[in-house]
N, C-alpha and C. Protein backbone atom coordinates (compact mmCIF):
# COMPACT_ATOMS: atom_id res chain seq x y z
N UNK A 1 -84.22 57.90 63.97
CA UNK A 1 -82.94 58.12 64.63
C UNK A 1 -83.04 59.24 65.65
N UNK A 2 -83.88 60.30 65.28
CA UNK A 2 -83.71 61.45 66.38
C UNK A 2 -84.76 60.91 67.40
N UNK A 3 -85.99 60.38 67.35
CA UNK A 3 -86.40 59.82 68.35
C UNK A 3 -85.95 59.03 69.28
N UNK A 4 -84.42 58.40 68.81
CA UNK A 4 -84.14 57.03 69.89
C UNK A 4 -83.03 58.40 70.36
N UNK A 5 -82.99 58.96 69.74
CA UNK A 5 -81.81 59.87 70.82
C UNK A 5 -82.22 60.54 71.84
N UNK A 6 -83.49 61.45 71.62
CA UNK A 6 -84.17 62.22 72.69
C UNK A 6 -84.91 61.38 73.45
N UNK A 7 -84.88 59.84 73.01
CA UNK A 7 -85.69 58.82 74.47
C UNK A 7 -84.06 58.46 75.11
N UNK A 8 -83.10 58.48 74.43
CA UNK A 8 -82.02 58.22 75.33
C UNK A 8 -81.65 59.41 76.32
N UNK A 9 -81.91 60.52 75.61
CA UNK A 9 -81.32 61.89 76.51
C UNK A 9 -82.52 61.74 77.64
N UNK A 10 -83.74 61.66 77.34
CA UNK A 10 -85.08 61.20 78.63
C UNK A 10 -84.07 60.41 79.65
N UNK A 11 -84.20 59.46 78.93
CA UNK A 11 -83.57 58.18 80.13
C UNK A 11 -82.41 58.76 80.98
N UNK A 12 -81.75 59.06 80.28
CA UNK A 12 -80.53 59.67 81.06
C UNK A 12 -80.39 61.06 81.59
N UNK A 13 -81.44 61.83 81.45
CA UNK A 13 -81.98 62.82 82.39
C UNK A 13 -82.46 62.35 83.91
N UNK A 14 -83.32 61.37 83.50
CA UNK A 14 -84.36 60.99 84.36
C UNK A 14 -83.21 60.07 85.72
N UNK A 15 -81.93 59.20 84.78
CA UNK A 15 -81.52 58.52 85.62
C UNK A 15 -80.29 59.59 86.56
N UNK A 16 -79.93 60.36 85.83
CA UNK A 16 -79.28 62.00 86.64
C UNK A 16 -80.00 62.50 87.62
N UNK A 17 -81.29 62.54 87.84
CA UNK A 17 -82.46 62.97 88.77
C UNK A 17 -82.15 62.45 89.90
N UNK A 18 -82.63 60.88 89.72
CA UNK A 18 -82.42 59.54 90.52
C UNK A 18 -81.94 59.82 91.27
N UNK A 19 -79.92 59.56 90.91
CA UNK A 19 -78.64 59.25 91.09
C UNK A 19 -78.45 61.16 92.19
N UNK A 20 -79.53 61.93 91.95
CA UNK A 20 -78.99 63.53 92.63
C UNK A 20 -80.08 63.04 94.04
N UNK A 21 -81.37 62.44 93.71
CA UNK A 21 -82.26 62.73 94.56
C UNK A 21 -81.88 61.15 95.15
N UNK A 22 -81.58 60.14 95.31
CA UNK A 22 -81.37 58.82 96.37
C UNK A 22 -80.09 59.55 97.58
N UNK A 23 -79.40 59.85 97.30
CA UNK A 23 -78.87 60.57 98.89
C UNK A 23 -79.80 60.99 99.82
N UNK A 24 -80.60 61.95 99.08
CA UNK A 24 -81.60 62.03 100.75
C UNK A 24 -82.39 61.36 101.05
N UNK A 25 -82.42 60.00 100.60
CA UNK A 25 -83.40 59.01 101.43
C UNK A 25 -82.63 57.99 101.98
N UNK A 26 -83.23 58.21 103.14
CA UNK A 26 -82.38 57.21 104.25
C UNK A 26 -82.90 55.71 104.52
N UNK A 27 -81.84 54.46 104.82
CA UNK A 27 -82.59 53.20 104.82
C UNK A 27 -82.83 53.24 106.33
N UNK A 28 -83.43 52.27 107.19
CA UNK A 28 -83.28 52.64 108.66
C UNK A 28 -82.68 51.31 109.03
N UNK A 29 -81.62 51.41 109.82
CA UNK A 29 -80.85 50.43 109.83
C UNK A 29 -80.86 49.56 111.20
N UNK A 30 -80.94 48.35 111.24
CA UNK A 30 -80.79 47.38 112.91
C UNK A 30 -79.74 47.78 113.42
N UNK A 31 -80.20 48.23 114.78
CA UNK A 31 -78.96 48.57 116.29
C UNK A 31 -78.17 46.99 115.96
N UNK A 32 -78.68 45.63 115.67
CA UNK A 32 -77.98 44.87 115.41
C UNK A 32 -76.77 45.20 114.68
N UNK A 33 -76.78 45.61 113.16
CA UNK A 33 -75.98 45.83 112.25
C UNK A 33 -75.08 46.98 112.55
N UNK A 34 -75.34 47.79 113.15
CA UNK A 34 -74.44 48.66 114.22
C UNK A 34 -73.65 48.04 114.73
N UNK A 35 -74.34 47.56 115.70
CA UNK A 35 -73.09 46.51 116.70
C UNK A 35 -72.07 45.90 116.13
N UNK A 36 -72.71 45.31 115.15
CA UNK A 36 -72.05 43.69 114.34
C UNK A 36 -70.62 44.21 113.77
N UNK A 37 -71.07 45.65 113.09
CA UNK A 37 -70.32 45.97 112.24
C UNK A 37 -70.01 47.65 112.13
N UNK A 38 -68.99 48.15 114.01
CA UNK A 38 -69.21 49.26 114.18
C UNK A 38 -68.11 50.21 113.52
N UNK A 39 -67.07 49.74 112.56
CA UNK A 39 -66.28 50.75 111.97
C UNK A 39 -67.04 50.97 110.54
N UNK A 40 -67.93 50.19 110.43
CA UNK A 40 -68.69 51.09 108.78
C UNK A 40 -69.30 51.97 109.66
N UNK A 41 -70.08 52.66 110.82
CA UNK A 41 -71.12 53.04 111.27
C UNK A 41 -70.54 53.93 112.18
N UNK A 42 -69.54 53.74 112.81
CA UNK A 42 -68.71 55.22 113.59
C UNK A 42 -68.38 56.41 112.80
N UNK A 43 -68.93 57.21 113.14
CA UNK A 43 -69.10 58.72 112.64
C UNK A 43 -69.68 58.89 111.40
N UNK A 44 -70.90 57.96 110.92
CA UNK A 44 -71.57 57.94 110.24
C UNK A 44 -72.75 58.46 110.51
N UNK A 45 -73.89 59.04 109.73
CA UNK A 45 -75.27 58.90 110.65
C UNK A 45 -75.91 57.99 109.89
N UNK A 46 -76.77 57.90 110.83
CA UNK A 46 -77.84 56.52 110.57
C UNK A 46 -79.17 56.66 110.94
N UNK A 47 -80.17 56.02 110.72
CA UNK A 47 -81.71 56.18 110.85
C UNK A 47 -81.91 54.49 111.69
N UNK A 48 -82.21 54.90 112.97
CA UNK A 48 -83.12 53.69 113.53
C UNK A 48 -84.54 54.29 114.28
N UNK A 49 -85.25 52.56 114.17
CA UNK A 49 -86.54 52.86 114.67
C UNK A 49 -86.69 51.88 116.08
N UNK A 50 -87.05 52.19 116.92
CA UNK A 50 -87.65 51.47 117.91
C UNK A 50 -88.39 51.84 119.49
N UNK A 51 -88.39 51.07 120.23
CA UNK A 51 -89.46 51.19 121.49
C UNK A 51 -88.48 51.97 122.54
N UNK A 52 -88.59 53.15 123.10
CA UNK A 52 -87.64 53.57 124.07
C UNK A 52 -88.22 52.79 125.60
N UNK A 53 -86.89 52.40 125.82
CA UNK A 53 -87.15 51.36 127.23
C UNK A 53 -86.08 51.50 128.55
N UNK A 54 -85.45 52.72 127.77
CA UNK A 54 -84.88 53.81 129.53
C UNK A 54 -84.35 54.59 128.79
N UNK A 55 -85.31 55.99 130.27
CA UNK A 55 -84.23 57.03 129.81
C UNK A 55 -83.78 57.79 130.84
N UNK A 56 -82.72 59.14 130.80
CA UNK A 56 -81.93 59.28 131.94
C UNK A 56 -81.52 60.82 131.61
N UNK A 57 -81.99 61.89 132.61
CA UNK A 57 -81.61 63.00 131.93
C UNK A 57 -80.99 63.83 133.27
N UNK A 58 -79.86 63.42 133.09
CA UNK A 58 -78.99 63.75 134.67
C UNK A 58 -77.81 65.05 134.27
N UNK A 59 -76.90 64.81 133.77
CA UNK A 59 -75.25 65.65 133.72
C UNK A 59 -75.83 65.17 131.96
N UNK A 60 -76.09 63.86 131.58
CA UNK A 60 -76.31 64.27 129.93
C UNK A 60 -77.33 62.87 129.84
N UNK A 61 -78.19 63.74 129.19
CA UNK A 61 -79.27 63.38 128.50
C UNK A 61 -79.42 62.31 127.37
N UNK A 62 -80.06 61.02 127.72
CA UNK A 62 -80.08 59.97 126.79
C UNK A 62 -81.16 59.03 127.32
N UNK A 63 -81.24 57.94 126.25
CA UNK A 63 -82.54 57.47 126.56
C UNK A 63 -81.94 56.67 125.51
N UNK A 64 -82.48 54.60 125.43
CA UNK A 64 -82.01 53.45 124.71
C UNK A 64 -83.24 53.00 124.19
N UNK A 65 -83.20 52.63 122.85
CA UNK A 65 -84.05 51.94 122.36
C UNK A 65 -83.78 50.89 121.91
N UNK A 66 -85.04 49.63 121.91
CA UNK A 66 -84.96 48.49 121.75
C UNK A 66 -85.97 48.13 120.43
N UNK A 67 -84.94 48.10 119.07
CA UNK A 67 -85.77 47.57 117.46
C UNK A 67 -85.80 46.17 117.50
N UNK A 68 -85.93 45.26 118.15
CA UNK A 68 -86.47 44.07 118.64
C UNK A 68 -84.45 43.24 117.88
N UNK A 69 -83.61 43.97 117.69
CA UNK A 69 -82.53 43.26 117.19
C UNK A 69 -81.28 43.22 118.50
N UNK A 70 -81.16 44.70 118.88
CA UNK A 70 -80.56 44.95 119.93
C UNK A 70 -81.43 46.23 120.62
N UNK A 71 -80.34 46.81 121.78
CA UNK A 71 -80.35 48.09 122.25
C UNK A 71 -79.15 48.93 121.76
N UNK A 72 -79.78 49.93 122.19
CA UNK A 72 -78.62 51.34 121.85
C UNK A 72 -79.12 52.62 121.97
N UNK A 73 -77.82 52.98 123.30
CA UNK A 73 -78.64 54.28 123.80
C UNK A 73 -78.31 55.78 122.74
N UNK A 74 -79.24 56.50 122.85
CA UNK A 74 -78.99 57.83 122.17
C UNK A 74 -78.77 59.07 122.66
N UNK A 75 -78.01 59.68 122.60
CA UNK A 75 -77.26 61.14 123.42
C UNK A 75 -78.50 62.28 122.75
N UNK A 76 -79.40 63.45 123.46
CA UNK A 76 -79.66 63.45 123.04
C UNK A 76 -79.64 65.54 123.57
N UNK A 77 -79.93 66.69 122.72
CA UNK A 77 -80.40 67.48 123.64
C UNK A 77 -81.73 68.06 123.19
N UNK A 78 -82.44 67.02 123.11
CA UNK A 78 -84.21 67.58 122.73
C UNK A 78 -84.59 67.14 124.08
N UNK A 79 -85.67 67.11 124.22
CA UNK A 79 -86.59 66.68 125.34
C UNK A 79 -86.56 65.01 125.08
N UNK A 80 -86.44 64.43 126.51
CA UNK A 80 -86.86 62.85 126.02
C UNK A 80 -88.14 62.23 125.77
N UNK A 81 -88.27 61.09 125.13
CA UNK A 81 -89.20 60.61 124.47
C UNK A 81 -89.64 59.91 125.98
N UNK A 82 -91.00 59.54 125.66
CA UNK A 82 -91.46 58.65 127.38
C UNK A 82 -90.81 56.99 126.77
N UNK A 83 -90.95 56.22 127.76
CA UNK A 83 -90.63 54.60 127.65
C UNK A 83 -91.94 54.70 127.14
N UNK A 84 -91.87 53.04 126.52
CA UNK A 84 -92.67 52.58 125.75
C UNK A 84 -93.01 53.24 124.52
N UNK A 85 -92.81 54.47 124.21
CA UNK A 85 -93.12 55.13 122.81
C UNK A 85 -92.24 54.60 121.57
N UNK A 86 -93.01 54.16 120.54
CA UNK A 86 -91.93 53.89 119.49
C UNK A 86 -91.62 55.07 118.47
N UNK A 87 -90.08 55.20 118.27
CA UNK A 87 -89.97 56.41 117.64
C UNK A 87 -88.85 55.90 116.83
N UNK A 88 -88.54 56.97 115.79
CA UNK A 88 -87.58 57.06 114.75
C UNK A 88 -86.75 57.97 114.99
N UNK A 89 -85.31 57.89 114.76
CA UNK A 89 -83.98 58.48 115.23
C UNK A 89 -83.06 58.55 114.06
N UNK A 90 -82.51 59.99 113.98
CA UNK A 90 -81.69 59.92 113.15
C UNK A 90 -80.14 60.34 113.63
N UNK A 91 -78.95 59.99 113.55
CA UNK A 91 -77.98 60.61 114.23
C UNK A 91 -76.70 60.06 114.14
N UNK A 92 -75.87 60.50 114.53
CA UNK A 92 -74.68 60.32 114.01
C UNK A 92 -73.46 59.29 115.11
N UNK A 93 -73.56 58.22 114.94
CA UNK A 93 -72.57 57.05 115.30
C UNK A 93 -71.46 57.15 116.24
N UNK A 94 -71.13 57.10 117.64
CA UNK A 94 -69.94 57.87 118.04
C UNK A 94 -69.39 56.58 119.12
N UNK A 95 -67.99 56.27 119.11
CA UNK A 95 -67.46 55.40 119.88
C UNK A 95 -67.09 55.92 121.09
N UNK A 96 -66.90 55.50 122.23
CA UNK A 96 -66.14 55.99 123.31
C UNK A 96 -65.18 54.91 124.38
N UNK A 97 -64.67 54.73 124.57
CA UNK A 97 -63.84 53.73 125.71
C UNK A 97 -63.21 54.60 126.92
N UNK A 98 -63.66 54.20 128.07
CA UNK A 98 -63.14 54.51 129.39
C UNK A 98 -62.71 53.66 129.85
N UNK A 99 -61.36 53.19 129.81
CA UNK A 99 -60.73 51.67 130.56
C UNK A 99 -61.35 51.02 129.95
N UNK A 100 -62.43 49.91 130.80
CA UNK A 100 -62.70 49.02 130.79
C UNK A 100 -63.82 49.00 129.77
N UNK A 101 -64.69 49.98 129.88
CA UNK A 101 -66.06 50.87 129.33
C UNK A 101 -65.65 51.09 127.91
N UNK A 102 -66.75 50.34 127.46
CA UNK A 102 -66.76 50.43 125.66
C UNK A 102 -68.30 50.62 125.52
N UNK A 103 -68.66 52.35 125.10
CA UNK A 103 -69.80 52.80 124.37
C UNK A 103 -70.25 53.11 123.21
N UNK A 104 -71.05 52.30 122.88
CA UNK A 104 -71.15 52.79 120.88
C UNK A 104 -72.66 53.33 121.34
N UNK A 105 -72.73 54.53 120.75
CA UNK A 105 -74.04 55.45 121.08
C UNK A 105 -74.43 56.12 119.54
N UNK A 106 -75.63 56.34 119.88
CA UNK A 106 -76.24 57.55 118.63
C UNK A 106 -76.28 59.08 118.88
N UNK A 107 -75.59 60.21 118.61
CA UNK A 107 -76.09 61.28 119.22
C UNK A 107 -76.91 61.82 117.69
N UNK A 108 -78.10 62.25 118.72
CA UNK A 108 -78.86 62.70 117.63
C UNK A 108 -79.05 64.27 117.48
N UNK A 109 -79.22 63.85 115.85
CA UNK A 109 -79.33 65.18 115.02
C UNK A 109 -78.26 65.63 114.75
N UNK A 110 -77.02 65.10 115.16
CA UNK A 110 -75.81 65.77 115.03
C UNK A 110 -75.89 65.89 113.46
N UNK A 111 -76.40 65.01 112.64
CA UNK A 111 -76.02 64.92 110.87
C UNK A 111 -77.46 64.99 110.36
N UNK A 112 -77.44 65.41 108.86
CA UNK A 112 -78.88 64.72 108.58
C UNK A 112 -78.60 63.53 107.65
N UNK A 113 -77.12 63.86 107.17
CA UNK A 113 -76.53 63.20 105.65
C UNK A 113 -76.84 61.40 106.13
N UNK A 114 -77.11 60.64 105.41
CA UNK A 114 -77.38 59.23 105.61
C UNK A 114 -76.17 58.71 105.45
N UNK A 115 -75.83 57.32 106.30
CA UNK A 115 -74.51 56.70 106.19
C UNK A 115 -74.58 56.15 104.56
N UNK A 116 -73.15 55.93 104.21
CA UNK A 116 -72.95 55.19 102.67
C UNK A 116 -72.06 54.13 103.00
C-alpha cells in the first residue's frame, strides 16, 4: 500500500513538472493558420519559420517571409536578415487597417510567452 502511494505521489510530481515546464515550449505555427484564423492569433505571440524574400528598412523596418504556406511580413528593430536566408521568428501578432489597407504583421520580440 505505501508503495502504490509514493509511485502515485512520483507520477503526480512528475506530471506537475510537465504541466509547469510545457508553457515554454513553443509549437511553430503556418503564416497560413495565421491568416485563416486571425482573431485566435492577434496579440498573441507566435513562432514561425521560413525563407525571407523582401526586406525594407526605410521610416520602419521589416522584412516577409515565405514558410511555403503563405507570406507575412515582420516589424522588426534588430538588423535585417538577407533574402533567401531561412530563419525562425518569434513575435507578437498585430492587426492594422488604413481605409482600404488591411495588415496582419509579426512584430518581433515584442513577447517571448507562446500563443494558447
Amino acid at each position: 500500500m505505501c508503495r502504490t502511494s509514493l509511485r502515485l505521489f512520483g507520477l503526480l510530481i512528475l506530471a506537475l513538472l510537465a504541466a509547469a515546464l510545457l508553457p515554454g515550449c513553443q509549437r511553430t505555427v503556418s503564416i497560413k493558420e495565421i491568416k485563416e484564423n486571425p482573431r485566435k492569433y492577434v496579440d498573441k505571440t507566435v513562432r514561425v519559420r521560413g525563407e525571407v524574400v523582401q526586406r525594407m528598412g526605410l521610416l520602419i523596418s521589416f522584412y516577409e517571409i515565405d514558410d511555403g504556406s503563405d507570406k507575412i511580413r515582420v516589424v522588426s528593430s534588430k538588423p535585417l536578415p538577407e533574402i533567401g536566408k531561412q530563419i525562425q521568428v518569434t513575435g507578437k501578432v498585430k492587426y492594422f487597417a488604413f481605409g482600404n489597407l488591411e495588415l496582419l504583421v509579426i512584430i518581433e520580440g515584442e513577447d517571448d510567452a507562446p500563443a494558447r
